[in-house]
PDB file of N, CA and C in Angstrom:
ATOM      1  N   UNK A   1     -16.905   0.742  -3.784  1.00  0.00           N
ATOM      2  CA  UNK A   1     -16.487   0.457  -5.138  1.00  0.00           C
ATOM      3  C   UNK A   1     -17.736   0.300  -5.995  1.00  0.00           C
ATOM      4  N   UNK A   2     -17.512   0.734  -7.384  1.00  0.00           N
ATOM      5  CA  UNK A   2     -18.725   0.925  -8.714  1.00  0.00           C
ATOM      6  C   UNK A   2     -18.321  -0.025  -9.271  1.00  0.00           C
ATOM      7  N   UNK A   3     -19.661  -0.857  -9.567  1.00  0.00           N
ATOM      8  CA  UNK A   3     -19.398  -1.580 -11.200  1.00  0.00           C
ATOM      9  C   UNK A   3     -20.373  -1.357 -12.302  1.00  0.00           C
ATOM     10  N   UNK A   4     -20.438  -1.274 -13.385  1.00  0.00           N
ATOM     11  CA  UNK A   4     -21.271  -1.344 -14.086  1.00  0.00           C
ATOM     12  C   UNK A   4     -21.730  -2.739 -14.610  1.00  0.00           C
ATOM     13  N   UNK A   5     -22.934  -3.185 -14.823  1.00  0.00           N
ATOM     14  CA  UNK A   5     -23.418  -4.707 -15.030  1.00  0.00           C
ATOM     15  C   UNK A   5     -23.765  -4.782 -16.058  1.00  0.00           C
ATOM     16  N   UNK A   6     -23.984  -5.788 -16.989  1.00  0.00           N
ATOM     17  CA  UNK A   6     -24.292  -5.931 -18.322  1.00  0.00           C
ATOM     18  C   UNK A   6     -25.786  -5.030 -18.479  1.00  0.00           C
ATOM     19  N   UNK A   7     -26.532  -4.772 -17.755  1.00  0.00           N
ATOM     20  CA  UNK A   7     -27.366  -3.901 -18.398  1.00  0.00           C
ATOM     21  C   UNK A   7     -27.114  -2.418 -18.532  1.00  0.00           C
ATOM     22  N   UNK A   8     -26.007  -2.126 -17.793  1.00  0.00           N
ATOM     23  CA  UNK A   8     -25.440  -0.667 -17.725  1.00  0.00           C
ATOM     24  C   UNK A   8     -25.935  -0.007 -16.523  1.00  0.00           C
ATOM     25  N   UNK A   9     -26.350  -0.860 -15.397  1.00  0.00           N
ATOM     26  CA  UNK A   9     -26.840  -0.026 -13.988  1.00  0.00           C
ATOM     27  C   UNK A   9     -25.551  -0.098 -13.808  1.00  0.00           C
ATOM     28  N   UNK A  10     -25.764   0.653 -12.510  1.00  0.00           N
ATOM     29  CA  UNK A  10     -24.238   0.869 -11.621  1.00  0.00           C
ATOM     30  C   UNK A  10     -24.812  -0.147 -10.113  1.00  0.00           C
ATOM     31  N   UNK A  11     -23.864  -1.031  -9.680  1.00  0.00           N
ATOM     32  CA  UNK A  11     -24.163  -1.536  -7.976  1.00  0.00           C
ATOM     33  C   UNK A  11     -22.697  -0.947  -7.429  1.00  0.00           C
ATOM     34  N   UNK A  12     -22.760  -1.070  -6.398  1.00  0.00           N
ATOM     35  CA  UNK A  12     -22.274  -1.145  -5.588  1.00  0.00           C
ATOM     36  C   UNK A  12     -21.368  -2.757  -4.779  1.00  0.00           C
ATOM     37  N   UNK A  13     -20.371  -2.739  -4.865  1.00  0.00           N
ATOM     38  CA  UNK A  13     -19.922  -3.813  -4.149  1.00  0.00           C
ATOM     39  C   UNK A  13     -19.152  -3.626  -2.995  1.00  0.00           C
ATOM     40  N   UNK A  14     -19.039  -4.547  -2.214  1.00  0.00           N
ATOM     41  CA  UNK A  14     -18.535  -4.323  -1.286  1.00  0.00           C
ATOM     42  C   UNK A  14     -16.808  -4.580  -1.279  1.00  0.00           C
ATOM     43  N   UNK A  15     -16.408  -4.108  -0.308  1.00  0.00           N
ATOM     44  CA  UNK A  15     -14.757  -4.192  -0.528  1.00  0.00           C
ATOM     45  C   UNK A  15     -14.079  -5.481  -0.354  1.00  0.00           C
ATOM     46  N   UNK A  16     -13.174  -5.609  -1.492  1.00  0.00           N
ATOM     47  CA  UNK A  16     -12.597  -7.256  -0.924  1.00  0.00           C
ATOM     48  C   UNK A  16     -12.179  -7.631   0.676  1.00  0.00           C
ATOM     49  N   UNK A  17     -12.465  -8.623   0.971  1.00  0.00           N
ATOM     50  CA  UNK A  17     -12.210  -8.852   2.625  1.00  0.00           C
ATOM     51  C   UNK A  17     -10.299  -9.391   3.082  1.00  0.00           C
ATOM     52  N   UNK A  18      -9.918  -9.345   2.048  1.00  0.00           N
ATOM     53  CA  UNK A  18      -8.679  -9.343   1.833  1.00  0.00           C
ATOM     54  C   UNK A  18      -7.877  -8.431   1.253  1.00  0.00           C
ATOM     55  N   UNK A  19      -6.498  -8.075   1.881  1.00  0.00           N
ATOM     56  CA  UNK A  19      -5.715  -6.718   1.626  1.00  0.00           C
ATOM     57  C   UNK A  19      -4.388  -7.390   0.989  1.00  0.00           C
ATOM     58  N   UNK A  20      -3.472  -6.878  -0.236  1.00  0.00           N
ATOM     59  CA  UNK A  20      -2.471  -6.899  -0.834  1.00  0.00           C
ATOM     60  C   UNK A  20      -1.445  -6.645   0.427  1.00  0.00           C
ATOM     61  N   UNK A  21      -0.385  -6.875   0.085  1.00  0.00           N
ATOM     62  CA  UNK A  21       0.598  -5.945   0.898  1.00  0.00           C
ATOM     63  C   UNK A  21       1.037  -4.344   0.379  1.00  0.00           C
ATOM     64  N   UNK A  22       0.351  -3.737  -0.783  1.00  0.00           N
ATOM     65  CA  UNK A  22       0.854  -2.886  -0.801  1.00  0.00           C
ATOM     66  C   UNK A  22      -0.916  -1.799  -0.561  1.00  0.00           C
ATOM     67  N   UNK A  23      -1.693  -2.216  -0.356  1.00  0.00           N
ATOM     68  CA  UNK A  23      -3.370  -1.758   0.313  1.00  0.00           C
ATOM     69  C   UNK A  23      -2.802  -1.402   1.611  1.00  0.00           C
ATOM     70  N   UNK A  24      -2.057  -3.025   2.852  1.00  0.00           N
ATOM     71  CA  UNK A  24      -1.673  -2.664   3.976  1.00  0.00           C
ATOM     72  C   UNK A  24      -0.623  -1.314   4.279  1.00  0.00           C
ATOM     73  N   UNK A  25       0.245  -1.260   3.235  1.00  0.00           N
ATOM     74  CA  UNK A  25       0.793  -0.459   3.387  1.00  0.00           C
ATOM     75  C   UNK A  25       0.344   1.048   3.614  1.00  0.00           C
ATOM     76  N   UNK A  26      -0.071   1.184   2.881  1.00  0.00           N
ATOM     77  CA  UNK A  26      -0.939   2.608   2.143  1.00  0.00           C
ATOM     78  C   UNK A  26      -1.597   2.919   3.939  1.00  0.00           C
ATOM     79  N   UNK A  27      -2.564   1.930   4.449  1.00  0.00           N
ATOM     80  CA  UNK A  27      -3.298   2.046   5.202  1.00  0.00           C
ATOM     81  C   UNK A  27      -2.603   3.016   5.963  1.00  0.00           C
ATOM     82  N   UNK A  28      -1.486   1.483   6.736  1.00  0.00           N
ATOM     83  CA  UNK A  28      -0.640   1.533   8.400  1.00  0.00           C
ATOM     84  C   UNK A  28       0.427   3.103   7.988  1.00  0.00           C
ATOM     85  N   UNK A  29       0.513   3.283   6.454  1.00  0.00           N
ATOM     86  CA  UNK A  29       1.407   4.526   6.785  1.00  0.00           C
ATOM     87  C   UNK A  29       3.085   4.068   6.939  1.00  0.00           C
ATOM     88  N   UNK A  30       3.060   2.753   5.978  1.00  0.00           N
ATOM     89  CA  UNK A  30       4.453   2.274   6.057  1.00  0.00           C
ATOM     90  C   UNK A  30       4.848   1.788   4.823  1.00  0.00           C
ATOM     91  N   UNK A  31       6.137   1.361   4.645  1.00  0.00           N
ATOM     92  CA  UNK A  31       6.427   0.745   3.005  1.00  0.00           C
ATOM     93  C   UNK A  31       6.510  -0.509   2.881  1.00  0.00           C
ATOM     94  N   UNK A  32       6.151  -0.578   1.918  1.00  0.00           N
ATOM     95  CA  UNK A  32       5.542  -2.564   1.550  1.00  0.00           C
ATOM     96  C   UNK A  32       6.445  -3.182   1.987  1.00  0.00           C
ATOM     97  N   UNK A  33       7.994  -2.876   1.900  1.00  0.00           N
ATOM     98  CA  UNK A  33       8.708  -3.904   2.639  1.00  0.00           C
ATOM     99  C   UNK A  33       8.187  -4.306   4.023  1.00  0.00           C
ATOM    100  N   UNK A  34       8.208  -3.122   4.915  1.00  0.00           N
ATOM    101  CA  UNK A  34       8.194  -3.285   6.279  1.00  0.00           C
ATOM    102  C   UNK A  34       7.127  -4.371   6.563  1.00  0.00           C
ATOM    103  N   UNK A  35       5.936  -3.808   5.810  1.00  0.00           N
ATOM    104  CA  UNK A  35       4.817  -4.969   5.524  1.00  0.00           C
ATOM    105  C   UNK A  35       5.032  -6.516   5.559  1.00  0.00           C
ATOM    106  N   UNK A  36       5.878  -6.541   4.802  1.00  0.00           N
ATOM    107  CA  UNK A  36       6.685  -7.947   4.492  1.00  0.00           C
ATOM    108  C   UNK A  36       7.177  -8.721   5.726  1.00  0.00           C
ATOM    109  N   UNK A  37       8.040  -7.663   5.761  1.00  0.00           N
ATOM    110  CA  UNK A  37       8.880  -8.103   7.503  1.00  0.00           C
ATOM    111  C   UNK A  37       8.332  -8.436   8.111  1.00  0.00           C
ATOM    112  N   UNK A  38       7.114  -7.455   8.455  1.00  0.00           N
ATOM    113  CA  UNK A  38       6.028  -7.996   9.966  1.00  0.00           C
ATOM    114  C   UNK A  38       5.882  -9.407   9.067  1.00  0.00           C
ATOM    115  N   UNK A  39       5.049  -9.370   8.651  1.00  0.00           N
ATOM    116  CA  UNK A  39       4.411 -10.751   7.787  1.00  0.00           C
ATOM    117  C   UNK A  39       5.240 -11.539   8.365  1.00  0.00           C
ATOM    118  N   UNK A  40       6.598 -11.824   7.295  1.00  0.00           N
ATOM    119  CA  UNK A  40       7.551 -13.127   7.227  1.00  0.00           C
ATOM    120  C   UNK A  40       8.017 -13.009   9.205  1.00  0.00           C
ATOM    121  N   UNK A  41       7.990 -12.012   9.741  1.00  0.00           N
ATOM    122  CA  UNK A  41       8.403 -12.438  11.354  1.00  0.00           C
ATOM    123  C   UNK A  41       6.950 -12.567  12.476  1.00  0.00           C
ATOM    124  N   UNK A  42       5.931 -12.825  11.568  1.00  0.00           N
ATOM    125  CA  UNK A  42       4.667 -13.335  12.109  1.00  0.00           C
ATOM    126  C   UNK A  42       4.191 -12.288  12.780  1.00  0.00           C
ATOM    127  N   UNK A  43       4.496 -11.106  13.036  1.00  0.00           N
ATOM    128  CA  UNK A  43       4.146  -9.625  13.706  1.00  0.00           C
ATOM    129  C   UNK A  43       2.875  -9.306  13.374  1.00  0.00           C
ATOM    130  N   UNK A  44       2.067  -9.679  11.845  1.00  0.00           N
ATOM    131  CA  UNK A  44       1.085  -9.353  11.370  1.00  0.00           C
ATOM    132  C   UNK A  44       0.428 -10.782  10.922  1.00  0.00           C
ATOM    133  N   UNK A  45      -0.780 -11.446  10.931  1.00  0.00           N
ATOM    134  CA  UNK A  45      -1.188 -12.433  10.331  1.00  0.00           C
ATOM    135  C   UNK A  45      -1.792 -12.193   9.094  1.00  0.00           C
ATOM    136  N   UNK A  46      -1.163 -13.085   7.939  1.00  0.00           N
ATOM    137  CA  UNK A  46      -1.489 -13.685   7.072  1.00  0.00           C
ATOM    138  C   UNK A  46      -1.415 -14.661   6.259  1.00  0.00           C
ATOM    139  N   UNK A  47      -2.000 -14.925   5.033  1.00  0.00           N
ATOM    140  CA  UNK A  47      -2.239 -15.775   4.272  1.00  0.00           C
ATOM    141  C   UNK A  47      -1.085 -15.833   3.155  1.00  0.00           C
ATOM    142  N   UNK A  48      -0.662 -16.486   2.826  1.00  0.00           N
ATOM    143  CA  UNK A  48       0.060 -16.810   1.441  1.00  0.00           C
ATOM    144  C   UNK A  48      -0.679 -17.916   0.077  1.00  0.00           C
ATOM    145  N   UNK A  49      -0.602 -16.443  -1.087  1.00  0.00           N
ATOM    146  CA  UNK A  49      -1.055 -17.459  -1.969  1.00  0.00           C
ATOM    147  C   UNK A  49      -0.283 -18.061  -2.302  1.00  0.00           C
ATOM    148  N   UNK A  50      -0.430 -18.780  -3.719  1.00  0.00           N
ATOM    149  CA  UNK A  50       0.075 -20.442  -4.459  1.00  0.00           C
ATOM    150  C   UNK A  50       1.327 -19.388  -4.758  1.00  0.00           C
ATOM    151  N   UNK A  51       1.131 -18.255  -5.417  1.00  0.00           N
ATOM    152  CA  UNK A  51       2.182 -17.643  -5.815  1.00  0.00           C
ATOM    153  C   UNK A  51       3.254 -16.718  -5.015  1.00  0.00           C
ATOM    154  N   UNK A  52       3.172 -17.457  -3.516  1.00  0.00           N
ATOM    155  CA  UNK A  52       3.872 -16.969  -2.496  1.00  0.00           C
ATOM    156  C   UNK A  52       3.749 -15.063  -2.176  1.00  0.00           C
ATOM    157  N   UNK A  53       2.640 -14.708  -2.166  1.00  0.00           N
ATOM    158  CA  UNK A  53       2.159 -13.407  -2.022  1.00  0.00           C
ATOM    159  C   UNK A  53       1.161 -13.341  -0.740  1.00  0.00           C
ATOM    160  N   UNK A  54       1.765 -12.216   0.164  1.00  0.00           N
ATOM    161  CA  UNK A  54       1.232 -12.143   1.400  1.00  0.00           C
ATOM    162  C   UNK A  54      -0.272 -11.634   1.150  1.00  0.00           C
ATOM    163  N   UNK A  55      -1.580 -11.814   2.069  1.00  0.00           N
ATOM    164  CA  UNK A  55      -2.755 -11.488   1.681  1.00  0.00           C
ATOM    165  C   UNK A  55      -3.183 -11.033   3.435  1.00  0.00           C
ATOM    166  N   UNK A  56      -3.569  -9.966   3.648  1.00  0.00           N
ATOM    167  CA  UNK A  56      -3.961  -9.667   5.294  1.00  0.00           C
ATOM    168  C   UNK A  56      -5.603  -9.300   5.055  1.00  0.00           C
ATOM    169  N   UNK A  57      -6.378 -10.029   6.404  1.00  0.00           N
ATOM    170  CA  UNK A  57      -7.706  -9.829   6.857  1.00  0.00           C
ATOM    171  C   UNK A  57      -7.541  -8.714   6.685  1.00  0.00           C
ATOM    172  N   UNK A  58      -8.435  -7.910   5.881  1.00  0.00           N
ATOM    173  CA  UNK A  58      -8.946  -6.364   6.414  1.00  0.00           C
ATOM    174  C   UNK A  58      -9.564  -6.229   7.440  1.00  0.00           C
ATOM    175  N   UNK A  59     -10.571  -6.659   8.043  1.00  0.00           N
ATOM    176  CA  UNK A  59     -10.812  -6.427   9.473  1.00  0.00           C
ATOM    177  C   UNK A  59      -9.364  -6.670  10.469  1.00  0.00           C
ATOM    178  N   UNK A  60      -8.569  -7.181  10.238  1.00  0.00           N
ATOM    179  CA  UNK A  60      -7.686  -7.478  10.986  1.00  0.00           C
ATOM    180  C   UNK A  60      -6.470  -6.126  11.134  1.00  0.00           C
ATOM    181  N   UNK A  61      -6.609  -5.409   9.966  1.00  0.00           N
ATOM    182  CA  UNK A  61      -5.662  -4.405   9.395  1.00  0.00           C
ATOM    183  C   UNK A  61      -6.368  -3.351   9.735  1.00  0.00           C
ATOM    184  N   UNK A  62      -7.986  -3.503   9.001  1.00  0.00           N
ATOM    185  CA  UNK A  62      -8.481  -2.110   9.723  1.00  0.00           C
ATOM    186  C   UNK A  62      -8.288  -1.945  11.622  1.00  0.00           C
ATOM    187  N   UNK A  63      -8.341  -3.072  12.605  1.00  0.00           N
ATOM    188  CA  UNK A  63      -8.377  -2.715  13.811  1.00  0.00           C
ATOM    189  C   UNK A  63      -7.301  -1.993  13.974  1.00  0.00           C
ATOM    190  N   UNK A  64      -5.990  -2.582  13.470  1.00  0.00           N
ATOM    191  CA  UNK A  64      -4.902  -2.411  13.488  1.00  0.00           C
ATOM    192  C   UNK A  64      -4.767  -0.870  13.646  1.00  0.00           C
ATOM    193  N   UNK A  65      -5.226  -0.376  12.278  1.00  0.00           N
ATOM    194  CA  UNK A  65      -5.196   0.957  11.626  1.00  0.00           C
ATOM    195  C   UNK A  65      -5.852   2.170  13.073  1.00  0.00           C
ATOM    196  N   UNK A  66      -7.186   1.242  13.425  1.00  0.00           N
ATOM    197  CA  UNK A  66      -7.837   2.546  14.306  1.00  0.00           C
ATOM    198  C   UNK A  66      -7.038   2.404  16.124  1.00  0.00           C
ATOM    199  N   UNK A  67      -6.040   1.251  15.930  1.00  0.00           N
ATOM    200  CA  UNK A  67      -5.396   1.414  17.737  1.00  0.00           C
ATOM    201  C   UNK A  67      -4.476   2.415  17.025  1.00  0.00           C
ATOM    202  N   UNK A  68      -3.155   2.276  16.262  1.00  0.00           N
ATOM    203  CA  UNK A  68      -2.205   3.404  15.888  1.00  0.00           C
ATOM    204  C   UNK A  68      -2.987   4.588  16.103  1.00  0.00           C
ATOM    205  N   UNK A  69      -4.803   5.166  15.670  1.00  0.00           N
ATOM    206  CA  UNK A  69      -4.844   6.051  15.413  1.00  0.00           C
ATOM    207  C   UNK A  69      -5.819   6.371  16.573  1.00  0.00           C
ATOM    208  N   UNK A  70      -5.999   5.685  17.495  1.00  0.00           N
ATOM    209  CA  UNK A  70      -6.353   6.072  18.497  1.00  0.00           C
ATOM    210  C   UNK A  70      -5.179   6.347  19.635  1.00  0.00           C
ATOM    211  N   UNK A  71      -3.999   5.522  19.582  1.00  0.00           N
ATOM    212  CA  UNK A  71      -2.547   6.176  20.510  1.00  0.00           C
ATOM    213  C   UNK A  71      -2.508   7.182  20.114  1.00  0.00           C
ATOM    214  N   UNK A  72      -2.323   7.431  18.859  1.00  0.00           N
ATOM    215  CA  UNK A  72      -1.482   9.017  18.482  1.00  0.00           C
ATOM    216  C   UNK A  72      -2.455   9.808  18.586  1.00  0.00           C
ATOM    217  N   UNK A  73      -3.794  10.115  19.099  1.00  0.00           N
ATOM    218  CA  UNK A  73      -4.289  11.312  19.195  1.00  0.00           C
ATOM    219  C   UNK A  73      -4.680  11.205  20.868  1.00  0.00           C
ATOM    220  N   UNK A  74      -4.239  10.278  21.337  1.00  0.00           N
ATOM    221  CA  UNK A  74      -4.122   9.840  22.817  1.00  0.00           C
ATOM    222  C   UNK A  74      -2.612  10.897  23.299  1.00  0.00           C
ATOM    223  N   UNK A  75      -1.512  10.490  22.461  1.00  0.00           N
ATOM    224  CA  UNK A  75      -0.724  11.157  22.744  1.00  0.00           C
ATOM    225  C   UNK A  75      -0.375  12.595  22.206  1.00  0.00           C
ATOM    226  N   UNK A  76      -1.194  12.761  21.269  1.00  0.00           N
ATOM    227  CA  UNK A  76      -1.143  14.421  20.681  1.00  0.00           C
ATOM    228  C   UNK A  76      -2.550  14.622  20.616  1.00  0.00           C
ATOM    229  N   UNK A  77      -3.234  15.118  21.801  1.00  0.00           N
ATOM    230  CA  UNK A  77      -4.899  15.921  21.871  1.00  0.00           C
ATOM    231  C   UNK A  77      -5.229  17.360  20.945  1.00  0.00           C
ATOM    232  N   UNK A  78      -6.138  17.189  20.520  1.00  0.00           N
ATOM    233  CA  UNK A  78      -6.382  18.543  19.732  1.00  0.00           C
ATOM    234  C   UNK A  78      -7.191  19.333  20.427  1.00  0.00           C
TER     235      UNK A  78
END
């Protein structure tokens, strides 16, 4: 991610260490509900803000992301 800073450089930041439920979604390749579900049936860990909104570790989501995508090319070889 780009920002521009009051002097007009550009940095670089790093990615928030926390994921929306609809970021997780996008990732895992599923719809924000399902997201939800895992969540509210503890399937996935996370955080709830003040405003009752699920928040998931990205490291926790990214591992997530590379076992799905290490089965499925386990089970379909190229």
């Amino acid at each position: 991610m780009k920002t521009i800073d009051d002097n007009g450089s550009t940095a670089v930041m790093d990615p928030p260490t926390v994921l929306t439920t609809s970021e997780v979604s996008r990732l895992l390749g599923v719809s924000p509900n399902t997201v939800t579900r895992w969540a509210r049936e503890g399937r996935r860990p996370c955080r709830l803000t003040l405003g009752g909104h699920h928040r998931f570790e990205r490291q926790v989501i990214e591992g997530i992301r590379e076992t799905l995508n290490r089965a499925a090319s386990d089970r379909y070889p190229t």
